[in-house]
C-alpha atoms as a PDB file:
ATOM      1  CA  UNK A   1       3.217  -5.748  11.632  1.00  0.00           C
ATOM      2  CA  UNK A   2       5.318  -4.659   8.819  1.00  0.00           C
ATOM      3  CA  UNK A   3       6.104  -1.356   7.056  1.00  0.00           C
ATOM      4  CA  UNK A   4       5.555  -0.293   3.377  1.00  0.00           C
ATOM      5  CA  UNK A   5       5.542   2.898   1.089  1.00  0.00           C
ATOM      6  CA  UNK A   6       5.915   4.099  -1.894  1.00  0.00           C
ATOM      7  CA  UNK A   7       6.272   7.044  -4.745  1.00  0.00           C
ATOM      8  CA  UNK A   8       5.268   7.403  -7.940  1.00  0.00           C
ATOM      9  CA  UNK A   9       6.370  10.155  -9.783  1.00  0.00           C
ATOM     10  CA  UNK A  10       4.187  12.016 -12.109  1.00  0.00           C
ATOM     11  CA  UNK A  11       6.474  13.668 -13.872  1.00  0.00           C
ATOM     12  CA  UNK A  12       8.521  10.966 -15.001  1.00  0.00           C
ATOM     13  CA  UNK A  13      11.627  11.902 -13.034  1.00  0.00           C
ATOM     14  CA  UNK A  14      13.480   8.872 -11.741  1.00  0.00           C
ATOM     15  CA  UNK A  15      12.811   8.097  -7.978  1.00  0.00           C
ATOM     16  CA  UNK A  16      15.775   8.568  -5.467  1.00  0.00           C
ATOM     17  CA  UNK A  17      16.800   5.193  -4.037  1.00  0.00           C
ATOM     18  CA  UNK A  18      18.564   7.537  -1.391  1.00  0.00           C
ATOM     19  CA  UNK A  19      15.068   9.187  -0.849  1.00  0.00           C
ATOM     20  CA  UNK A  20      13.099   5.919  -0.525  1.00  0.00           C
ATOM     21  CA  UNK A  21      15.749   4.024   1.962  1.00  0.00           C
ATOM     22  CA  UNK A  22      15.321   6.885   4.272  1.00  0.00           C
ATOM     23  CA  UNK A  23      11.502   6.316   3.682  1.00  0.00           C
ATOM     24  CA  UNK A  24      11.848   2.870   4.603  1.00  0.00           C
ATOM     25  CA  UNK A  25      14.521   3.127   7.049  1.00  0.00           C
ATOM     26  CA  UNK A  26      12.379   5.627   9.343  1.00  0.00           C
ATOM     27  CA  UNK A  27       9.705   2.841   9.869  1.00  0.00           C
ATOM     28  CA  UNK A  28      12.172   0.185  10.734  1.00  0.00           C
ATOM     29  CA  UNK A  29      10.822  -0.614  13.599  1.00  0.00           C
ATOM     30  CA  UNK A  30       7.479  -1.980  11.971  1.00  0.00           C
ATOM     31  CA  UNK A  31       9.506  -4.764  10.295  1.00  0.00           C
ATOM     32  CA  UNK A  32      13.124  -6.068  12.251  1.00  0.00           C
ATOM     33  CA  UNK A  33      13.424  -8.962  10.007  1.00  0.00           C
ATOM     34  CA  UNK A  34      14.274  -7.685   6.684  1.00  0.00           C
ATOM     35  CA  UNK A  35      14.185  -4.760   4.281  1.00  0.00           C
ATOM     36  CA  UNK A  36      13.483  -4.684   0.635  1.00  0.00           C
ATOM     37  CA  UNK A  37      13.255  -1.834  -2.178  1.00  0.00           C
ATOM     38  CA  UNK A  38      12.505  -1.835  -5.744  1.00  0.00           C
ATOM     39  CA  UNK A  39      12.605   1.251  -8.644  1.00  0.00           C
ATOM     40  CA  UNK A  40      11.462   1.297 -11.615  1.00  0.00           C
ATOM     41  CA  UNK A  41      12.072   4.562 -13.052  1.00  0.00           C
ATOM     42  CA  UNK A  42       9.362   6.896 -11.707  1.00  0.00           C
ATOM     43  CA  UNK A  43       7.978   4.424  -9.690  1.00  0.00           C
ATOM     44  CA  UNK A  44       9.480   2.856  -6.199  1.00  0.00           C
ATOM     45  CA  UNK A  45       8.261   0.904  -3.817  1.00  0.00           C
ATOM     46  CA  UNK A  46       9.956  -0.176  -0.278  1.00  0.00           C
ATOM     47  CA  UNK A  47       8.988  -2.533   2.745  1.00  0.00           C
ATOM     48  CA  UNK A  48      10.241  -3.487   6.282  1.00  0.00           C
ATOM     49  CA  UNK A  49       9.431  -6.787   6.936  1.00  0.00           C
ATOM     50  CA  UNK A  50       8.396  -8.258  10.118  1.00  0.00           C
ATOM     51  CA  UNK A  51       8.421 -12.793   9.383  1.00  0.00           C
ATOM     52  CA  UNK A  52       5.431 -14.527  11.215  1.00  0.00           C
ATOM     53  CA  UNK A  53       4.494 -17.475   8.717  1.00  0.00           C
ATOM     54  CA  UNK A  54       6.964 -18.031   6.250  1.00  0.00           C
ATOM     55  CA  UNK A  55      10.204 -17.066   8.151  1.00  0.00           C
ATOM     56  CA  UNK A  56      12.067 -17.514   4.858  1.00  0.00           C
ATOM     57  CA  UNK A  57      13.690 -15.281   2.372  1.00  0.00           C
ATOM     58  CA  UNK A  58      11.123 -16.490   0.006  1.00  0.00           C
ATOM     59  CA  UNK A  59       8.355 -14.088   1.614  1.00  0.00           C
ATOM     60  CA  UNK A  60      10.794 -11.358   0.801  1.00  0.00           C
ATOM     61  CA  UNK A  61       9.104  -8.000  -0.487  1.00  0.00           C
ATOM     62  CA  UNK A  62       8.696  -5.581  -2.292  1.00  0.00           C
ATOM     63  CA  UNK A  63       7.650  -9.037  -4.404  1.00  0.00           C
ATOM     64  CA  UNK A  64       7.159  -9.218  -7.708  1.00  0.00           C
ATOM     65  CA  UNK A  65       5.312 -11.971  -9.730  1.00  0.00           C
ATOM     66  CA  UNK A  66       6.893 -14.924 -11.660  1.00  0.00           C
ATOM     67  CA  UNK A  67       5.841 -13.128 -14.750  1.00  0.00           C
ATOM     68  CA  UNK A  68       7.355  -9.708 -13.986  1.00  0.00           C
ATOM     69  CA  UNK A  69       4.322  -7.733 -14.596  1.00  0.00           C
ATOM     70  CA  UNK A  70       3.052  -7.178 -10.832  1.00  0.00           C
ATOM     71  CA  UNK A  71       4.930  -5.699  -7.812  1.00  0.00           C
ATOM     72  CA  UNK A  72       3.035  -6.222  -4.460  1.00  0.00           C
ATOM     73  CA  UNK A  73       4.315  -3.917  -1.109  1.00  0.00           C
ATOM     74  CA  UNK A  74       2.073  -5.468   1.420  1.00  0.00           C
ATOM     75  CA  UNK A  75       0.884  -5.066   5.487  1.00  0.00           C
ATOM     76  CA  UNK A  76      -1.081  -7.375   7.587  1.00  0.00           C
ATOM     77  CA  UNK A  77      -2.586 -11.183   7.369  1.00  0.00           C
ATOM     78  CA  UNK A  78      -4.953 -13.024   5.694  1.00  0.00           C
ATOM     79  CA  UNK A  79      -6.790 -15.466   7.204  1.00  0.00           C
ATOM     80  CA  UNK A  80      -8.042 -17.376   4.303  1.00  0.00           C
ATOM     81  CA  UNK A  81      -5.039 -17.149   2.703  1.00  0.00           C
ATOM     82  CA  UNK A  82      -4.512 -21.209   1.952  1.00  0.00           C
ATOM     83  CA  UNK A  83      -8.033 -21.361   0.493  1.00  0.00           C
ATOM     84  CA  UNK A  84      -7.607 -18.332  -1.786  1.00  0.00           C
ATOM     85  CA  UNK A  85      -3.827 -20.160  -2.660  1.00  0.00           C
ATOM     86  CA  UNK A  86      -5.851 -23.818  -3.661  1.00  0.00           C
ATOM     87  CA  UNK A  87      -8.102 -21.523  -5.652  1.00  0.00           C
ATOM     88  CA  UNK A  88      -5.110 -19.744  -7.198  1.00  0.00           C
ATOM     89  CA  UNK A  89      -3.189 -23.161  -8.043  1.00  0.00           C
ATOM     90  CA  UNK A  90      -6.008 -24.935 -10.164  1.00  0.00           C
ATOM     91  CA  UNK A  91      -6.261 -21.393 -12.078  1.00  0.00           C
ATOM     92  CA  UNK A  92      -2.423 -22.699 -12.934  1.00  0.00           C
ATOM     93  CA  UNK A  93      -0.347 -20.300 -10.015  1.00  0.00           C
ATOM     94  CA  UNK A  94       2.975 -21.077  -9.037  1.00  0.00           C
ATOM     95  CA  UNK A  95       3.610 -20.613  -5.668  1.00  0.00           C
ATOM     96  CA  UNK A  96       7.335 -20.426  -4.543  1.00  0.00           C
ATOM     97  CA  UNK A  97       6.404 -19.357  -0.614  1.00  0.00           C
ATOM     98  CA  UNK A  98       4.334 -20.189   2.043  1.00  0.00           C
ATOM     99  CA  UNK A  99       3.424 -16.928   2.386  1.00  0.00           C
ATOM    100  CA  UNK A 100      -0.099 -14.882   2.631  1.00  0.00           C
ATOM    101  CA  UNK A 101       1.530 -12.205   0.422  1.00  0.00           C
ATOM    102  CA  UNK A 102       2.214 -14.663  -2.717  1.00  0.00           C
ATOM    103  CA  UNK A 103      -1.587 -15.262  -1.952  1.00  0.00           C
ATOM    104  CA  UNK A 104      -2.208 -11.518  -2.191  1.00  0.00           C
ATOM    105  CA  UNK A 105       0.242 -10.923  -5.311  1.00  0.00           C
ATOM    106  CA  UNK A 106      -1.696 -13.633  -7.430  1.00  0.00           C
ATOM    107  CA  UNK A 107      -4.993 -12.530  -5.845  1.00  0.00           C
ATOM    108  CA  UNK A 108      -4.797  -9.040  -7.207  1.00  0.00           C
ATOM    109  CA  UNK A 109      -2.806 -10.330 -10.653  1.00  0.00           C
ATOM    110  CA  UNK A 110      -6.423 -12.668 -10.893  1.00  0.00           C
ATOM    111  CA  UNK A 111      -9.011 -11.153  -9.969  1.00  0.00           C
ATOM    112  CA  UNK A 112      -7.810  -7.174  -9.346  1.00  0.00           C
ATOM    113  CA  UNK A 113      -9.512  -5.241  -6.982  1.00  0.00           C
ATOM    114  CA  UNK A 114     -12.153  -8.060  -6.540  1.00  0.00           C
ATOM    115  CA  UNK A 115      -9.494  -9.526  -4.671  1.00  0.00           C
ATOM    116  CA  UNK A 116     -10.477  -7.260  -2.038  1.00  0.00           C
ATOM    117  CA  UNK A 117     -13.368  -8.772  -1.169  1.00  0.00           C
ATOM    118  CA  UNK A 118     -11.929 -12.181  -0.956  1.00  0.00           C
ATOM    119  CA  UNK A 119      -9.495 -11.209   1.569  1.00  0.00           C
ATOM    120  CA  UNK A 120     -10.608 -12.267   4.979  1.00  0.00           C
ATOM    121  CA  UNK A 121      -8.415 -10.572   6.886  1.00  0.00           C
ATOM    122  CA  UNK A 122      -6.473  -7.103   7.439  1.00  0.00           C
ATOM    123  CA  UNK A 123      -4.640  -5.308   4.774  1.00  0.00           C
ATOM    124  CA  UNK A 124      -2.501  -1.798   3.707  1.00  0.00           C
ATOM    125  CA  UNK A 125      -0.809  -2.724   0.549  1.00  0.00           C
ATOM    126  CA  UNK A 126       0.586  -0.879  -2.323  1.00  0.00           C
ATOM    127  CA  UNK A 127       0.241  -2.957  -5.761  1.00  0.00           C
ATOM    128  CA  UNK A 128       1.861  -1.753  -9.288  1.00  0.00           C
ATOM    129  CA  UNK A 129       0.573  -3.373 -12.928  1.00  0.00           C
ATOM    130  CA  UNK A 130       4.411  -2.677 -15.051  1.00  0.00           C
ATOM    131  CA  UNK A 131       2.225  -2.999 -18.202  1.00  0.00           C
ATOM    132  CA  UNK A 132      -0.673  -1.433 -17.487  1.00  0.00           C
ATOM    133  CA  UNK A 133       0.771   1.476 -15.514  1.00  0.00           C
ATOM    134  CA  UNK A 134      -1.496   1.179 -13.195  1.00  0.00           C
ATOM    135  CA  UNK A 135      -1.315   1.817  -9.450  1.00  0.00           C
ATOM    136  CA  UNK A 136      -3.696   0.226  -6.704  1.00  0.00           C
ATOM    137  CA  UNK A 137      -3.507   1.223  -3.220  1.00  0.00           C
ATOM    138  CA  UNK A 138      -6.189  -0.216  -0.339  1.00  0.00           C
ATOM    139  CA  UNK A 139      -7.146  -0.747   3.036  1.00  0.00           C
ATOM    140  CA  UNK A 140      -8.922  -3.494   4.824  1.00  0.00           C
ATOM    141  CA  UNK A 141     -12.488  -3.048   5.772  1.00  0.00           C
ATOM    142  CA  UNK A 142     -12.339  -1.786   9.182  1.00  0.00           C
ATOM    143  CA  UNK A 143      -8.804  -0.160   8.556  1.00  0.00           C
ATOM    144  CA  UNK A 144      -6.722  -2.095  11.271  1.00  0.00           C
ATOM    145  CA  UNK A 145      -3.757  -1.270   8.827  1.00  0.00           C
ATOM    146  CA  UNK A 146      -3.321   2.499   8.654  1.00  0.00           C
ATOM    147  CA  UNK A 147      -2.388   3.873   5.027  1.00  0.00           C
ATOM    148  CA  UNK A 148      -1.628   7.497   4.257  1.00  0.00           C
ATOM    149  CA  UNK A 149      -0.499   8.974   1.291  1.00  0.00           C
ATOM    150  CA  UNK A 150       0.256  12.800  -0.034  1.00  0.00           C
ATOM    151  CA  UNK A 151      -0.332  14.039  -3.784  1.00  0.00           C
ATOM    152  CA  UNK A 152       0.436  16.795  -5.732  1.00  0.00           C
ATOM    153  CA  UNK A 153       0.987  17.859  -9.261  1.00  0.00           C
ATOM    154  CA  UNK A 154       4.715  16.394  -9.646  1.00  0.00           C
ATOM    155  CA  UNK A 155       4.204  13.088  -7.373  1.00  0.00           C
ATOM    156  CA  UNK A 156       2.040  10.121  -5.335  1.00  0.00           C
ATOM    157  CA  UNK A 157       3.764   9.085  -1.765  1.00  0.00           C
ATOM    158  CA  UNK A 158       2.601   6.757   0.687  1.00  0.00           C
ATOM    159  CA  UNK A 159       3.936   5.039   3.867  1.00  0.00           C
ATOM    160  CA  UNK A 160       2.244   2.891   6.646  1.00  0.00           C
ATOM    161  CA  UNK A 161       3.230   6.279   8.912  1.00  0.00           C
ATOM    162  CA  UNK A 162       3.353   9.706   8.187  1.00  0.00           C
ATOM    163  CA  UNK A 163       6.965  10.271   8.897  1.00  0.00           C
ATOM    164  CA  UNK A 164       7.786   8.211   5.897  1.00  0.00           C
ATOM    165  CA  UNK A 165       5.989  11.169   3.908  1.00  0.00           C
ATOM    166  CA  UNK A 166       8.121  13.554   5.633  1.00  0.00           C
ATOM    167  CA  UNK A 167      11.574  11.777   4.313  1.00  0.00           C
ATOM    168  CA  UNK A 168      10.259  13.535   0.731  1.00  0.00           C
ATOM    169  CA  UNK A 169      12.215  16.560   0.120  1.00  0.00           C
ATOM    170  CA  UNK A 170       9.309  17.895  -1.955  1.00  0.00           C
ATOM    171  CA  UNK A 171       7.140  17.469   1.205  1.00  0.00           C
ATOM    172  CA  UNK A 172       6.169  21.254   2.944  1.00  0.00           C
ATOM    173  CA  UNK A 173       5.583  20.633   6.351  1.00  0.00           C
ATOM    174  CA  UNK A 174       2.287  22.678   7.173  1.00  0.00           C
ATOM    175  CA  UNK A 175      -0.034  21.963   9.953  1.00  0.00           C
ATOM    176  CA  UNK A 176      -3.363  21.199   8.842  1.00  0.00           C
ATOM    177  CA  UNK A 177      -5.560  24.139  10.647  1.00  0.00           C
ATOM    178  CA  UNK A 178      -8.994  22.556   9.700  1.00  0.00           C
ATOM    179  CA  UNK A 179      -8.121  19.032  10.739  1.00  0.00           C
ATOM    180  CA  UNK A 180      -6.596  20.549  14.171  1.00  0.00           C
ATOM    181  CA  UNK A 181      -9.941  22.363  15.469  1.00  0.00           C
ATOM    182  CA  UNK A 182     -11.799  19.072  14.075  1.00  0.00           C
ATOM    183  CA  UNK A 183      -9.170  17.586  17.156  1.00  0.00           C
ATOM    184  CA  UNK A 184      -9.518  20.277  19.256  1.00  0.00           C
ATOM    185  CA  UNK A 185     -13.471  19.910  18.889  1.00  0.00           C
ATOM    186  CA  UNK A 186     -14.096  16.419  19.437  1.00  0.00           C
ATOM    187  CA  UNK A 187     -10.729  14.906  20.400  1.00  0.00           C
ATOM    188  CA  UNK A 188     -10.139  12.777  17.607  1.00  0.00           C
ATOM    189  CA  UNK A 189     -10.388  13.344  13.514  1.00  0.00           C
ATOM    190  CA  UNK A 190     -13.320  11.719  11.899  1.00  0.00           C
ATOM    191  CA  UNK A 191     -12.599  12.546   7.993  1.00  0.00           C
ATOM    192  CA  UNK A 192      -9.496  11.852   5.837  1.00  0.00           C
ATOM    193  CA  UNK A 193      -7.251  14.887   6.814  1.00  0.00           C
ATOM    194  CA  UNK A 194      -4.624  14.610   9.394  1.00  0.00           C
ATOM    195  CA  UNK A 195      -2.222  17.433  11.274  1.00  0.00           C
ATOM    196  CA  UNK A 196      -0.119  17.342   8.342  1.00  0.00           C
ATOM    197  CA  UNK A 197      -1.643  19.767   5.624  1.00  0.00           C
ATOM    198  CA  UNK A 198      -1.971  17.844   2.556  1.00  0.00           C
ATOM    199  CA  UNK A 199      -1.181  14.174   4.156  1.00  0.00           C
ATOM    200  CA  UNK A 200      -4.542  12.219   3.738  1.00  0.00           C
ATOM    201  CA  UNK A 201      -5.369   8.761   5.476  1.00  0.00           C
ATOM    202  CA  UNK A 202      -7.228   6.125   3.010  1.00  0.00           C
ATOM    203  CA  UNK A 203     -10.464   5.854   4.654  1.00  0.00           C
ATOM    204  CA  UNK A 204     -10.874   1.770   5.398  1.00  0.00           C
ATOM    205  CA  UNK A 205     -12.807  -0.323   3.072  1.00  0.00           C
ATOM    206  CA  UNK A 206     -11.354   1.685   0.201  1.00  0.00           C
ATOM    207  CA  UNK A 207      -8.890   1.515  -2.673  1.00  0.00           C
ATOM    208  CA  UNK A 208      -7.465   4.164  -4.799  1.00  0.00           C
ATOM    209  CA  UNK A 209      -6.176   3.491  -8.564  1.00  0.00           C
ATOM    210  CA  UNK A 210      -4.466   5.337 -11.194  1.00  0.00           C
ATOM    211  CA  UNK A 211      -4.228   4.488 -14.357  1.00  0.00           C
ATOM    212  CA  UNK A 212      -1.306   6.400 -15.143  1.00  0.00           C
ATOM    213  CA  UNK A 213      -0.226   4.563 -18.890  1.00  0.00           C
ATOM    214  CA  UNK A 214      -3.407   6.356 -19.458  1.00  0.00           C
ATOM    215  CA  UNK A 215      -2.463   9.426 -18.366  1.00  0.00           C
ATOM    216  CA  UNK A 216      -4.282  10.264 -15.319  1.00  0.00           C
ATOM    217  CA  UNK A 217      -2.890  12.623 -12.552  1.00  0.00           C
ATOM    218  CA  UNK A 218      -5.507  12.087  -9.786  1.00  0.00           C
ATOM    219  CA  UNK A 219      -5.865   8.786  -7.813  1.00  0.00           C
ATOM    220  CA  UNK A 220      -9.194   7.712  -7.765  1.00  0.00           C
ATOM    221  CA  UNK A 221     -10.869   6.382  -4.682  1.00  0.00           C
ATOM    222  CA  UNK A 222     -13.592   3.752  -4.142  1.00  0.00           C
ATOM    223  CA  UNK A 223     -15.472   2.034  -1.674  1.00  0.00           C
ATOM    224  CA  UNK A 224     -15.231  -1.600  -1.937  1.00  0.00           C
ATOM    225  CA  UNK A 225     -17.355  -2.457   1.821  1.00  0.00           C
ATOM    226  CA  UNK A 226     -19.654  -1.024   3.594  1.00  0.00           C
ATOM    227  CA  UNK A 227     -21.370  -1.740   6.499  1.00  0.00           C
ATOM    228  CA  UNK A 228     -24.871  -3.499   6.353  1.00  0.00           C
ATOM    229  CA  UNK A 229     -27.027  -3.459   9.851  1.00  0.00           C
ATOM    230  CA  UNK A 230     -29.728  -6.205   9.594  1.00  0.00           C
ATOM    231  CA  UNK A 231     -32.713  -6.321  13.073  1.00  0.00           C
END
């Protein structure tokens, strides 16, 4: 497994680099083999990297296209990842890795969240469009990869754990009373709300966007699978 999260700032303010290597330090121990940040301005993004196919520092992440335009923070493995890369290459990709996550950076740069469907495989990943403005977050269709994230008016922040939330200084640590009797009731919490008042998990088979060079404030979530039952 690896680690990733993230913080967009609504606001404009400049993200802390201090702030987002103590996000990214506290889930070290999802990824042993490398770390990686990037800021731009209001927007951050961090990873802990754990190598399983491309042991190089060519899989490095946060990773960025060859263009510059698209930053990719990514978690899991996908299987068809080679098929989706020959696809890629006769479009006219580059690929400078062996990686699945150059797969999933071009993916999303080609086809956006269509990519989604494509992916055969498990996924959390955090993706940012520099022209565009535009932030995608998503989660793999059962949700093998956890994702949560906490929004407010002033900020977006998500992590692969919780704790990563609770490195924000903005963060007020409340327990969530609702989503505790929904645990107390039935031993386990069936919605989006977690003991953390205002953390939320992104329910699997969904993405969230904002299209903030537009000027929204909200993230927007959608359900990309569903389940079908056939006799």
């Amino acid at each position: 497994m690896c680690g990733i999260v993230g913080q967009l700032d609504l606001d404009n303010s400049p993200v802390s680099p201090v702030v987002l290597q103590k996000m990214t330090d506290i889930i070290s121990h999802r990824g042993p083999d490398g770390e990686g940040h990037w800021i731009e301005g209001n927007i951050g993004f961090g990873h802990r990297r754990l190598s399983i196919i491309d042991l190089s520092p060519a899989g490095h992440q946060p990773m960025i296209s060859a263009d510059h335009r698209y930053v990719l923070t990514y978690n899991g493995e996908i299987y068809n990842f080679r098929e989706l890369r020959t696809e890629l290459e006769a479009k006219g990709y580059w690929f400078r890795s062996k990686t699945d996550s150059e797969a999933v950076l071009y993916s999303l740069a080609e086809w956006g969240t269509d990519a989604l469907l494509k992916f055969n495989g498990m996924f959390a990943l955090g993706f940012w469009d520099r022209k565009e403005k535009r932030l995608l977050l998503a989660r793999d269709r059962y949700g093998i990869k956890p994702l949560y994230y906490f929004q407010n008016d002033k900020k977006i922040v998500f992590g692969s754990e919780q704790k990563a939330i609770l490195e924000q200084p903005a963060f007020d640590r409340k327990i969530n009373k609702k989503a505790l009797l929904e645990y107390f009731t039935f031993q386990n919490i069936f919605t989006d709300q977690t003991l953390l008042e205002g953390v939320k998990l992104l329910p699997a088979g969904h993405f969230a966007t904002l299209e903030f060079g537009n000027g929204q404030k909200e993230l927007k979530q959608t359900r990309f699978w569903d389940y079908h039952f056939r006799e």
